[in-house]
PDB file of N, CA and C in Angstrom:
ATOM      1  N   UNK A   1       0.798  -1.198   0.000  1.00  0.00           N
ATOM      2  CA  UNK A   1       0.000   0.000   0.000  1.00  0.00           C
ATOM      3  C   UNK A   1       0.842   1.264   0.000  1.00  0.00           C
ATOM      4  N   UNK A   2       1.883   1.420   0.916  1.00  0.00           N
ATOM      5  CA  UNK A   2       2.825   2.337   0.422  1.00  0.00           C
ATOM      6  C   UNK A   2       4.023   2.312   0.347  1.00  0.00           C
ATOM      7  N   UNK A   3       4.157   1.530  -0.985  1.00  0.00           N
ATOM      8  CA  UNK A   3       5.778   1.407  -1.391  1.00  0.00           C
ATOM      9  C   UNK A   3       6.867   2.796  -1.009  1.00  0.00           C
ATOM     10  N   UNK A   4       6.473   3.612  -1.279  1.00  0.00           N
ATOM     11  CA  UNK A   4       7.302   4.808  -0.585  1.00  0.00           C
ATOM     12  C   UNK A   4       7.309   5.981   0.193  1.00  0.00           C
ATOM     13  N   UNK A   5       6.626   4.801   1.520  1.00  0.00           N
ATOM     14  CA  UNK A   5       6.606   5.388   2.672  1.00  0.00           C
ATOM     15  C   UNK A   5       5.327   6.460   2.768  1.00  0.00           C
ATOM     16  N   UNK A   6       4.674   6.606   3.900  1.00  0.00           N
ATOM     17  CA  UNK A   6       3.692   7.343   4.453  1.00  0.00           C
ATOM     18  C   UNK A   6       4.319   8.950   4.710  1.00  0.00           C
ATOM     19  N   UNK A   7       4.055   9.482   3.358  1.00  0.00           N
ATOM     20  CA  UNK A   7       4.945  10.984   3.978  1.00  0.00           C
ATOM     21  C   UNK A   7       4.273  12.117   5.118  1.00  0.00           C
ATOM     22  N   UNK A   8       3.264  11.632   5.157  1.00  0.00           N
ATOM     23  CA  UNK A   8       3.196  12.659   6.631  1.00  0.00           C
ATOM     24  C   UNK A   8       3.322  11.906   7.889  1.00  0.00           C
ATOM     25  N   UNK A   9       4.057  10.822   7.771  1.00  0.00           N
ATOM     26  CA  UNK A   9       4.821   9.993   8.724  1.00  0.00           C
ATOM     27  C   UNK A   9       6.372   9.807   8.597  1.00  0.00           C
ATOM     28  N   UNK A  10       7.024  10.432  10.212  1.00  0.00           N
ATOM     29  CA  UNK A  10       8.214  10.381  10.282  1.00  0.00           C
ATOM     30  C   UNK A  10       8.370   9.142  10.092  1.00  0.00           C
ATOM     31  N   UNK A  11       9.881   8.438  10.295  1.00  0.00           N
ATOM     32  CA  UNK A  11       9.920   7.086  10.571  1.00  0.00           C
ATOM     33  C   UNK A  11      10.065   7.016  11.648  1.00  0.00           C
ATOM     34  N   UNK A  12      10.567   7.365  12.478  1.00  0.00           N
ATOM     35  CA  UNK A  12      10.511   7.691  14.006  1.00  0.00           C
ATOM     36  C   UNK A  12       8.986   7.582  15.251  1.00  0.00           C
ATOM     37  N   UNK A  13       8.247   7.942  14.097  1.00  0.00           N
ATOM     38  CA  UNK A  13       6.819   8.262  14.712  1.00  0.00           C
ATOM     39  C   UNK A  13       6.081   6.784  14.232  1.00  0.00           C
ATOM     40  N   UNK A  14       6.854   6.196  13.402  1.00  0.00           N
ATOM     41  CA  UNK A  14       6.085   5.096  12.971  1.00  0.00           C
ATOM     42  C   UNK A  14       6.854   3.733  13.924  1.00  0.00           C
ATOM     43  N   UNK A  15       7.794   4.176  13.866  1.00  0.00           N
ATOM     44  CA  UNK A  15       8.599   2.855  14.444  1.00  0.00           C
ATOM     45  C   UNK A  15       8.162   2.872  16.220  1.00  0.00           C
ATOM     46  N   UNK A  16       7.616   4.051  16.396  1.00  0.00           N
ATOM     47  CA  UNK A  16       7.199   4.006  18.224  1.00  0.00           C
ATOM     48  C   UNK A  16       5.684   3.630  18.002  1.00  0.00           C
ATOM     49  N   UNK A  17       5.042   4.278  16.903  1.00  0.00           N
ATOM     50  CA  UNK A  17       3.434   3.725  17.095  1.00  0.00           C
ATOM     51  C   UNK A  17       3.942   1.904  16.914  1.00  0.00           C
ATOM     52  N   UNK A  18       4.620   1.405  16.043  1.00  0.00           N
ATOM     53  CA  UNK A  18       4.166  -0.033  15.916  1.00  0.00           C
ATOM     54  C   UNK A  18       4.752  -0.826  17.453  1.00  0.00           C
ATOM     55  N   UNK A  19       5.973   0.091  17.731  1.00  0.00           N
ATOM     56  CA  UNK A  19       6.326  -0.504  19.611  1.00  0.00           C
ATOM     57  C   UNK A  19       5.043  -0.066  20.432  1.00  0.00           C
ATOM     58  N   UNK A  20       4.114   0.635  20.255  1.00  0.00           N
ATOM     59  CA  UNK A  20       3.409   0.722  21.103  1.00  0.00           C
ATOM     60  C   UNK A  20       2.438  -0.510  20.872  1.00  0.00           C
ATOM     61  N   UNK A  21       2.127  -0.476  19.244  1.00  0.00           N
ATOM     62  CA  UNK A  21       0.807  -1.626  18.647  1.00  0.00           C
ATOM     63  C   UNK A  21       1.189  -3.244  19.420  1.00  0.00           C
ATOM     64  N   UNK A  22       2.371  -3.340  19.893  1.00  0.00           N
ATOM     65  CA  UNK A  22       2.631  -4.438  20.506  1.00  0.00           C
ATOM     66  C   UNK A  22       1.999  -4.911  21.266  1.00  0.00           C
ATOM     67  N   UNK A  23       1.142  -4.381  22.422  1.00  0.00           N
ATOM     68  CA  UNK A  23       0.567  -4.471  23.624  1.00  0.00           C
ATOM     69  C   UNK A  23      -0.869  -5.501  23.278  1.00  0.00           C
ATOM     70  N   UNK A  24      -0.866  -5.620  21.632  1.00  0.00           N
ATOM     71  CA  UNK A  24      -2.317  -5.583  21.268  1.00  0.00           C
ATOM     72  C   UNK A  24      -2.130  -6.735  20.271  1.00  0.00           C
ATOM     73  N   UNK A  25      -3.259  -8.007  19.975  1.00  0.00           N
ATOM     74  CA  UNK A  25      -2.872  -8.564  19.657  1.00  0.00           C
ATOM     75  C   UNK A  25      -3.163  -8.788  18.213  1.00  0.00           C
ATOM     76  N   UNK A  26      -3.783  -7.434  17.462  1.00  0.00           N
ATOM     77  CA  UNK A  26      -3.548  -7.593  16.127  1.00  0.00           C
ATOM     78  C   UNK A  26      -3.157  -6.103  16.317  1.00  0.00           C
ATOM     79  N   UNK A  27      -2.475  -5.792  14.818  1.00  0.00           N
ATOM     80  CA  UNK A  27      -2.411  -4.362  14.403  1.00  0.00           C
ATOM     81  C   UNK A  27      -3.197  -3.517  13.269  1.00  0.00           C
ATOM     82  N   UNK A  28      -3.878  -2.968  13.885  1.00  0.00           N
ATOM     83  CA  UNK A  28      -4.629  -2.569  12.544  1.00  0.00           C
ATOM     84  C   UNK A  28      -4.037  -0.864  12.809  1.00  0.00           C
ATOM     85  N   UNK A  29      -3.572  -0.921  12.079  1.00  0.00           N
ATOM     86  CA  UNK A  29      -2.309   0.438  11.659  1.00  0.00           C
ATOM     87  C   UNK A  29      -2.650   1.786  11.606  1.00  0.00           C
ATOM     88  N   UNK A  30      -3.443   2.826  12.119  1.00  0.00           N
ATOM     89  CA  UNK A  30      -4.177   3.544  12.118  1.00  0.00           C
ATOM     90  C   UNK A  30      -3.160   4.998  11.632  1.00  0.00           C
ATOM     91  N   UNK A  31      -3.216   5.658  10.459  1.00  0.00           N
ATOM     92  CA  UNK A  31      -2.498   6.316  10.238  1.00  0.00           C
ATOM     93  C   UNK A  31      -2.452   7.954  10.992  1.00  0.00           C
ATOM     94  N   UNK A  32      -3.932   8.121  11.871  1.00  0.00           N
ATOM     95  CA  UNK A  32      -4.005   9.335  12.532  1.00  0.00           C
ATOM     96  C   UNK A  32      -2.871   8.633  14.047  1.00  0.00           C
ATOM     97  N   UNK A  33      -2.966   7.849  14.317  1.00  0.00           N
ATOM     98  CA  UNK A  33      -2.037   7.783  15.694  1.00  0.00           C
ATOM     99  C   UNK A  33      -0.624   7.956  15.364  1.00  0.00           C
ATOM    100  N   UNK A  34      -0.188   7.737  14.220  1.00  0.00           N
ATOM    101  CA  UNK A  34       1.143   7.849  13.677  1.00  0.00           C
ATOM    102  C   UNK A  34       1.713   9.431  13.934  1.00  0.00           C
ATOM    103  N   UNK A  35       0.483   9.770  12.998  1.00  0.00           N
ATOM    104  CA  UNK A  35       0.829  11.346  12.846  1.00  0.00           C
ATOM    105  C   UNK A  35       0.814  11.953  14.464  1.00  0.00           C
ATOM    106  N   UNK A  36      -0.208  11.380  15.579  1.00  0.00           N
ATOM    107  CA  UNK A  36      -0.185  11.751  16.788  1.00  0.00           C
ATOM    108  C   UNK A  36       0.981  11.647  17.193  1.00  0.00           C
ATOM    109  N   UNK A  37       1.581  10.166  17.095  1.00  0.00           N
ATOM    110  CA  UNK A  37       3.006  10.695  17.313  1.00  0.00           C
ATOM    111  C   UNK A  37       4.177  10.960  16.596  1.00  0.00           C
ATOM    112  N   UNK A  38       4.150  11.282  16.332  1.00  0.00           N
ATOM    113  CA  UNK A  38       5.025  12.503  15.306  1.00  0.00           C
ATOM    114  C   UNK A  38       4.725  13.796  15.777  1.00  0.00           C
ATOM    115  N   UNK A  39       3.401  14.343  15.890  1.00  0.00           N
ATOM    116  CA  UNK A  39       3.322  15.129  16.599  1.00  0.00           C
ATOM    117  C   UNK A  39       3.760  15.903  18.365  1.00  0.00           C
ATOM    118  N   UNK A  40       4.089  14.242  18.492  1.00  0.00           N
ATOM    119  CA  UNK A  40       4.560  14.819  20.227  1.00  0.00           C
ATOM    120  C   UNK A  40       5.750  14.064  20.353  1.00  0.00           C
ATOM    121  N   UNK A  41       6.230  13.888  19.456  1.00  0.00           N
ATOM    122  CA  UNK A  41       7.703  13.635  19.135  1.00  0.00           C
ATOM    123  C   UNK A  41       8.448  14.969  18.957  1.00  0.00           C
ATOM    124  N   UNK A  42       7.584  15.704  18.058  1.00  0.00           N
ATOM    125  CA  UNK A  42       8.210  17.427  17.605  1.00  0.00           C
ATOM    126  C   UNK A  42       8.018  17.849  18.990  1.00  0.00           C
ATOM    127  N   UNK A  43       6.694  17.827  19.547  1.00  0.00           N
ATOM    128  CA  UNK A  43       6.671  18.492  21.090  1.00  0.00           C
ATOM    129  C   UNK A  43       7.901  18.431  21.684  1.00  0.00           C
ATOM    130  N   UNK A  44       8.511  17.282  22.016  1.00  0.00           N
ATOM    131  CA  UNK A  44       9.443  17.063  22.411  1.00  0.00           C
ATOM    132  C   UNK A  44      10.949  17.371  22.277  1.00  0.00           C
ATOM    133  N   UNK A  45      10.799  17.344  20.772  1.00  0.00           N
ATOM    134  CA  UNK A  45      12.225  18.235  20.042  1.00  0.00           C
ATOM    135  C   UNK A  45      12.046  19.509  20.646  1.00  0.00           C
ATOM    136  N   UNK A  46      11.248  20.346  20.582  1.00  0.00           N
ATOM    137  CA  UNK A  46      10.794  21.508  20.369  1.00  0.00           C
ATOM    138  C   UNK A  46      11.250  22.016  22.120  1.00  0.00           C
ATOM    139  N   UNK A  47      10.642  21.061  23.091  1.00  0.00           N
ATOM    140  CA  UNK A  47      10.929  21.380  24.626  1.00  0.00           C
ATOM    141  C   UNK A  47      12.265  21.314  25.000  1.00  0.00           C
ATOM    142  N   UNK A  48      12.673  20.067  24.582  1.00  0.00           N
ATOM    143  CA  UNK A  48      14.483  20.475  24.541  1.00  0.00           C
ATOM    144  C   UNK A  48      15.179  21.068  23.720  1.00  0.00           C
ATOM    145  N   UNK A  49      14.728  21.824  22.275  1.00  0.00           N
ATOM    146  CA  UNK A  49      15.490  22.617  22.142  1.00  0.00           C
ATOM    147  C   UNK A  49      15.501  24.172  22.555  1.00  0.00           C
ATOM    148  N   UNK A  50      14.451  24.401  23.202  1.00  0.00           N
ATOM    149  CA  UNK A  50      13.795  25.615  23.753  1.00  0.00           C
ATOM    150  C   UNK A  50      15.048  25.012  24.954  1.00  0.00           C
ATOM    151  N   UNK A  51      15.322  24.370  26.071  1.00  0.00           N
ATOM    152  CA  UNK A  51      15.838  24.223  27.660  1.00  0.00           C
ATOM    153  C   UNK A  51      17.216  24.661  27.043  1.00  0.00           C
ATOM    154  N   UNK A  52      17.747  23.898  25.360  1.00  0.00           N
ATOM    155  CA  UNK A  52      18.885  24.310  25.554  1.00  0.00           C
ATOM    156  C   UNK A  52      19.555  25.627  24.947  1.00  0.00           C
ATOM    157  N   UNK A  53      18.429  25.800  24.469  1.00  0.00           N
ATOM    158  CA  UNK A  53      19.082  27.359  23.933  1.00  0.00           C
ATOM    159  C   UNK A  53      19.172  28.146  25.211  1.00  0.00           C
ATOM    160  N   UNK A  54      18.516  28.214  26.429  1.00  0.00           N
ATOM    161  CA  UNK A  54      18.297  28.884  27.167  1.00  0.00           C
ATOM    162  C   UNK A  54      19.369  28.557  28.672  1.00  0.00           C
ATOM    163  N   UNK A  55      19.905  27.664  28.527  1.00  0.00           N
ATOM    164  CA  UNK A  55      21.608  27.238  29.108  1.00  0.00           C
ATOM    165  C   UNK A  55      22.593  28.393  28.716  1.00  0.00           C
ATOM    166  N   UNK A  56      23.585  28.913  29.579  1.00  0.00           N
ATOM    167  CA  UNK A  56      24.443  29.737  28.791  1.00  0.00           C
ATOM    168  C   UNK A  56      25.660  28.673  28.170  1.00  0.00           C
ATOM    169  N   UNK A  57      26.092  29.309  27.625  1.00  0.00           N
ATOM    170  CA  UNK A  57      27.295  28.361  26.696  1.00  0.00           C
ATOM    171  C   UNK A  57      28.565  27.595  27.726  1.00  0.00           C
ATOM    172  N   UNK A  58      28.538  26.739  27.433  1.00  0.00           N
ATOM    173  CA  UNK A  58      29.770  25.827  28.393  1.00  0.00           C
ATOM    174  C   UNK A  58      29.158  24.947  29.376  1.00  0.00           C
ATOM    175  N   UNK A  59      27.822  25.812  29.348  1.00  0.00           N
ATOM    176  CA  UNK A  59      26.680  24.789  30.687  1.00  0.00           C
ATOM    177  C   UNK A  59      27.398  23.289  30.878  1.00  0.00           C
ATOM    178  N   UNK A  60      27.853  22.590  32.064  1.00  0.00           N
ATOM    179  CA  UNK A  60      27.884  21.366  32.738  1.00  0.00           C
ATOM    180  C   UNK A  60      26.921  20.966  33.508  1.00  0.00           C
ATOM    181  N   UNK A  61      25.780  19.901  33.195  1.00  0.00           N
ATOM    182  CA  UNK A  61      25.143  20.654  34.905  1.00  0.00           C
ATOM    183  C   UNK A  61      26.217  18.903  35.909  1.00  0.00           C
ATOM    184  N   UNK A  62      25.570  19.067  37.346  1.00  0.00           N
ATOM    185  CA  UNK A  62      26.620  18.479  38.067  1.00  0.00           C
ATOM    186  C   UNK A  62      25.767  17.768  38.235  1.00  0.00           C
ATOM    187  N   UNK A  63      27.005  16.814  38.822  1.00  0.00           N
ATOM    188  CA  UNK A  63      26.992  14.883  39.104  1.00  0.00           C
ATOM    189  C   UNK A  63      26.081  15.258  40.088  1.00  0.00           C
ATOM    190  N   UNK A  64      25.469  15.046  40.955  1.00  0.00           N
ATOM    191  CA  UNK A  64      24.562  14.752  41.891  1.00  0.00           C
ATOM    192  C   UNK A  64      24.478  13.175  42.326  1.00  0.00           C
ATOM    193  N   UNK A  65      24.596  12.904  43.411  1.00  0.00           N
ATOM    194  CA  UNK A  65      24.568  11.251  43.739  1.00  0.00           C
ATOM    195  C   UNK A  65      23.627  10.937  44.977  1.00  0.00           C
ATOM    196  N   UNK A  66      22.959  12.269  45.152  1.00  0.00           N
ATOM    197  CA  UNK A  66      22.046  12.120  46.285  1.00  0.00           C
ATOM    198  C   UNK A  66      21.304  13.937  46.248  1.00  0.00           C
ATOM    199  N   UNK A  67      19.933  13.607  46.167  1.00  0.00           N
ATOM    200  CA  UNK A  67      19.571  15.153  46.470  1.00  0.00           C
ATOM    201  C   UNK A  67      19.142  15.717  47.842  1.00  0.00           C
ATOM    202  N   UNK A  68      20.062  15.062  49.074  1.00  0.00           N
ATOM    203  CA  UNK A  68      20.272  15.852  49.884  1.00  0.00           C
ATOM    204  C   UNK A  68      21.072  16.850  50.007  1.00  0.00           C
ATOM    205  N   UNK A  69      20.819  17.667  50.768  1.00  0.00           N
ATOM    206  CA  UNK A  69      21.295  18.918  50.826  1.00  0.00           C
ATOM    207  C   UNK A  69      20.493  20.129  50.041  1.00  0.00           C
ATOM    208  N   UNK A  70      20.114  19.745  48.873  1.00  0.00           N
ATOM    209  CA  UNK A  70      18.864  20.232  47.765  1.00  0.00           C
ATOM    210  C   UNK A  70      17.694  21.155  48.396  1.00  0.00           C
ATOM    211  N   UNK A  71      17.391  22.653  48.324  1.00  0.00           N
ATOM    212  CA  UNK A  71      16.282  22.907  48.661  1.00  0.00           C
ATOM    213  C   UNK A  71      15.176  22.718  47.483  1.00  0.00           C
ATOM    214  N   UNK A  72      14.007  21.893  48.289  1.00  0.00           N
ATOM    215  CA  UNK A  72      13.797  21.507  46.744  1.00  0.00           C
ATOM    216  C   UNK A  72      12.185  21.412  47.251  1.00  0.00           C
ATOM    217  N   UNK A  73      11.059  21.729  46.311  1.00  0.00           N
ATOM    218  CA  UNK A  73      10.162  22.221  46.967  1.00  0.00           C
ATOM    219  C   UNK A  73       9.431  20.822  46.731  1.00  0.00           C
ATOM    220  N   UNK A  74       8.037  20.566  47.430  1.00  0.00           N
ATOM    221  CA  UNK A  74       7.311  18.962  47.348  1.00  0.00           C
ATOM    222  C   UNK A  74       7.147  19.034  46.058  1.00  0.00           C
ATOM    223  N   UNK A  75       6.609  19.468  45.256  1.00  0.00           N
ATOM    224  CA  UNK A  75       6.400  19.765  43.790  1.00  0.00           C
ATOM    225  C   UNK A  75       7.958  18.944  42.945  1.00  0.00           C
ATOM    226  N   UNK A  76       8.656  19.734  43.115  1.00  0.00           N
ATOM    227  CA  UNK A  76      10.099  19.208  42.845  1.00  0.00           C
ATOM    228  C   UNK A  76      10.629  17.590  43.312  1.00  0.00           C
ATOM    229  N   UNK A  77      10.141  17.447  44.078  1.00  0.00           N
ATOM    230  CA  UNK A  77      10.700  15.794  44.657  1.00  0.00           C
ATOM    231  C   UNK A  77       9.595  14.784  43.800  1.00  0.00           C
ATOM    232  N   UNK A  78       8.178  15.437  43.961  1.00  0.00           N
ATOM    233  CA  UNK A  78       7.054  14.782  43.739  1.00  0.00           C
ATOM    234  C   UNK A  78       7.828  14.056  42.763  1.00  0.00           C
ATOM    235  N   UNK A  79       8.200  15.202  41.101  1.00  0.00           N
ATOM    236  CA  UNK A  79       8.701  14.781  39.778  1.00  0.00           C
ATOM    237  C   UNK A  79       9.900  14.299  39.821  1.00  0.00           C
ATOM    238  N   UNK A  80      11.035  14.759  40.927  1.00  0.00           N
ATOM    239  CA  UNK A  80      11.938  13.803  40.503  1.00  0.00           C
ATOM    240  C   UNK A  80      11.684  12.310  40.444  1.00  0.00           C
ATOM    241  N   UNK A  81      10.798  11.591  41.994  1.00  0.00           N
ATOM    242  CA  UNK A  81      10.751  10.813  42.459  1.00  0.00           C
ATOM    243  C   UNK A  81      10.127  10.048  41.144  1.00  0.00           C
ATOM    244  N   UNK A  82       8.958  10.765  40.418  1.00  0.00           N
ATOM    245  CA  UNK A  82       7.841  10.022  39.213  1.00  0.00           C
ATOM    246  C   UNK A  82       9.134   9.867  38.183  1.00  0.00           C
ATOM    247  N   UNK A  83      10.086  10.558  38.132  1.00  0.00           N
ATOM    248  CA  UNK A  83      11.180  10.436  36.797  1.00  0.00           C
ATOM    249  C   UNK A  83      11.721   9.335  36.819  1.00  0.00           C
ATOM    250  N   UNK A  84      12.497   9.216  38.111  1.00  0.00           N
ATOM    251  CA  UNK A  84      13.215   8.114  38.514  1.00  0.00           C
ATOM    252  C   UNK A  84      12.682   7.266  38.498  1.00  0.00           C
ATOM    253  N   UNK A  85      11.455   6.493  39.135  1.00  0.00           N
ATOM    254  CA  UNK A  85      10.558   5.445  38.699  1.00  0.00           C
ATOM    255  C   UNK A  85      10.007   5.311  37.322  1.00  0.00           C
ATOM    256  N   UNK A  86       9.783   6.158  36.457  1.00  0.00           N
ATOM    257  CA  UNK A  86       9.783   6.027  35.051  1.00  0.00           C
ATOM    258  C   UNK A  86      11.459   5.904  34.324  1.00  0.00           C
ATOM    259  N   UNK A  87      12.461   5.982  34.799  1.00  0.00           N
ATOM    260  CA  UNK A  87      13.817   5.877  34.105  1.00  0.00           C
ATOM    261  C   UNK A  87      13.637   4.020  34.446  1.00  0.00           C
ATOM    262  N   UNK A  88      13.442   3.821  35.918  1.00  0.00           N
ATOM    263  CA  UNK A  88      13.501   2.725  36.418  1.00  0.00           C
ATOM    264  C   UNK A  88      12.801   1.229  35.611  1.00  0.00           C
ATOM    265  N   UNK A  89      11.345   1.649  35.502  1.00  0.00           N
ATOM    266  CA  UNK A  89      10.612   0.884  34.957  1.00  0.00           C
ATOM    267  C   UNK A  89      11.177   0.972  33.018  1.00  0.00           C
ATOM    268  N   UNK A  90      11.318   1.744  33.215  1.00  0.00           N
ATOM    269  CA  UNK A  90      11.663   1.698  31.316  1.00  0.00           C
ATOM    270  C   UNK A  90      12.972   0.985  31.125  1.00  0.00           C
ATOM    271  N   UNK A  91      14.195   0.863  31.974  1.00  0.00           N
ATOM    272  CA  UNK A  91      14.893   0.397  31.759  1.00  0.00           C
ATOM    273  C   UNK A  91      14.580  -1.347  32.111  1.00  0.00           C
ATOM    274  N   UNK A  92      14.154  -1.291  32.648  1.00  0.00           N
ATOM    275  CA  UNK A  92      13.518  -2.668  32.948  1.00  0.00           C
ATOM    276  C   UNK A  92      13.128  -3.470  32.136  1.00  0.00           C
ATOM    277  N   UNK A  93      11.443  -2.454  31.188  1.00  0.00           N
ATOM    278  CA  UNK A  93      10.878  -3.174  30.289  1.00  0.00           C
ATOM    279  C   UNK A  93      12.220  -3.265  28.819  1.00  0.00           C
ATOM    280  N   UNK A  94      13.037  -2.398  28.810  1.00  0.00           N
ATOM    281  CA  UNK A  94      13.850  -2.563  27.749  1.00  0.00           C
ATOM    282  C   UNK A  94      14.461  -3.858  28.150  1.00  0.00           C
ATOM    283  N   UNK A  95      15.814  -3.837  29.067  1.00  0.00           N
ATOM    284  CA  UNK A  95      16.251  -5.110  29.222  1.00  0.00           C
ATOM    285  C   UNK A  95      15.341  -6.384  29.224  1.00  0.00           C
ATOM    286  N   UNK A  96      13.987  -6.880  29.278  1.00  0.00           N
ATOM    287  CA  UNK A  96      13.014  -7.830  28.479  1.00  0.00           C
ATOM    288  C   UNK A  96      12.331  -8.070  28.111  1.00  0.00           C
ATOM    289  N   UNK A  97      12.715  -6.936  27.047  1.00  0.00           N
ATOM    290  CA  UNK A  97      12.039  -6.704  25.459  1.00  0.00           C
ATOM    291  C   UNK A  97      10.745  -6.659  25.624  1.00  0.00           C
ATOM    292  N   UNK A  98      10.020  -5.980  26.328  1.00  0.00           N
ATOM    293  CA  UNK A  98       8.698  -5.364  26.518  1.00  0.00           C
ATOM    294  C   UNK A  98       8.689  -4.397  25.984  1.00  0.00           C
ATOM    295  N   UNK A  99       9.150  -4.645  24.917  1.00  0.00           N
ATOM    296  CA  UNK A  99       9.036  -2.760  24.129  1.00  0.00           C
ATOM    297  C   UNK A  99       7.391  -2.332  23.626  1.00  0.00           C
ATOM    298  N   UNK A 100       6.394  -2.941  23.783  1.00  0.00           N
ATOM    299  CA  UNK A 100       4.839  -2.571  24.030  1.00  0.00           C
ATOM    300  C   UNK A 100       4.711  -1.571  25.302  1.00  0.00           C
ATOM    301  N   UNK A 101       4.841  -2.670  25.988  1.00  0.00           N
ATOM    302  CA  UNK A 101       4.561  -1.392  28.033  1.00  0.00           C
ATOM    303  C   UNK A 101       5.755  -0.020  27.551  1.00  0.00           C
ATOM    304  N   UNK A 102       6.719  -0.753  27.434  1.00  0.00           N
ATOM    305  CA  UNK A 102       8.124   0.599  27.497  1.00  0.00           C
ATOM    306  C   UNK A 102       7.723   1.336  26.657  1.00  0.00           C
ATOM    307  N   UNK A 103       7.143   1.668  25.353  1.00  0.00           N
ATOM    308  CA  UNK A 103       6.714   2.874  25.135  1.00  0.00           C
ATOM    309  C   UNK A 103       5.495   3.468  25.468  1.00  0.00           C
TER     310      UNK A 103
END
């Protein structure tokens, strides 16, 4: 059906919709979810390249091995804490090949 490729589909956006279609036990290929993500794929370009233009030049940020000492407001821990358990679990489902849940 499309020998050369779905052009308002990244490949990027296609290769995460079909890791997501995994979860499910047929695929029926829906070309608006593609474009959905593709769409918040750019979101995403778009949020980190906005954080890093806005770094001054040479930016390092630092090792941290514990965020004590950190004034850091509940808001702030809330998300680190949800990050870290999402770094956690994703590395997880990667190491066995649950790449359905992991995306």
């Amino acid at each position: 059906m499309f020998p050369d490729g779905i052009p308002e589909c990244g490949t990027d956006a296609l290769r995460f919709s079909l890791l997501a279609y995994m979860v499910q036990k047929s695929i029926n290929l829906d070309v608006k979810i593609v474009i959905g993500y593709r769409q918040f794929g750019n979101k995403l370009w778009n949020i980190n390249k906005f954080a890093l233009s806005n770094f001054p030049e040479g930016f390092q940020p630092e090792k941290l091995n514990s965020l004590k000492g950190l004034k850091l407001s509940i808001s702030d821990k809330w998300i680190i804490t949800r990050l870290s358990e999402l770094i956690t679990t994703t590395n997880e489902r990667f190491d066995n090949y649950d790449f359905g849940n992991m995306a």
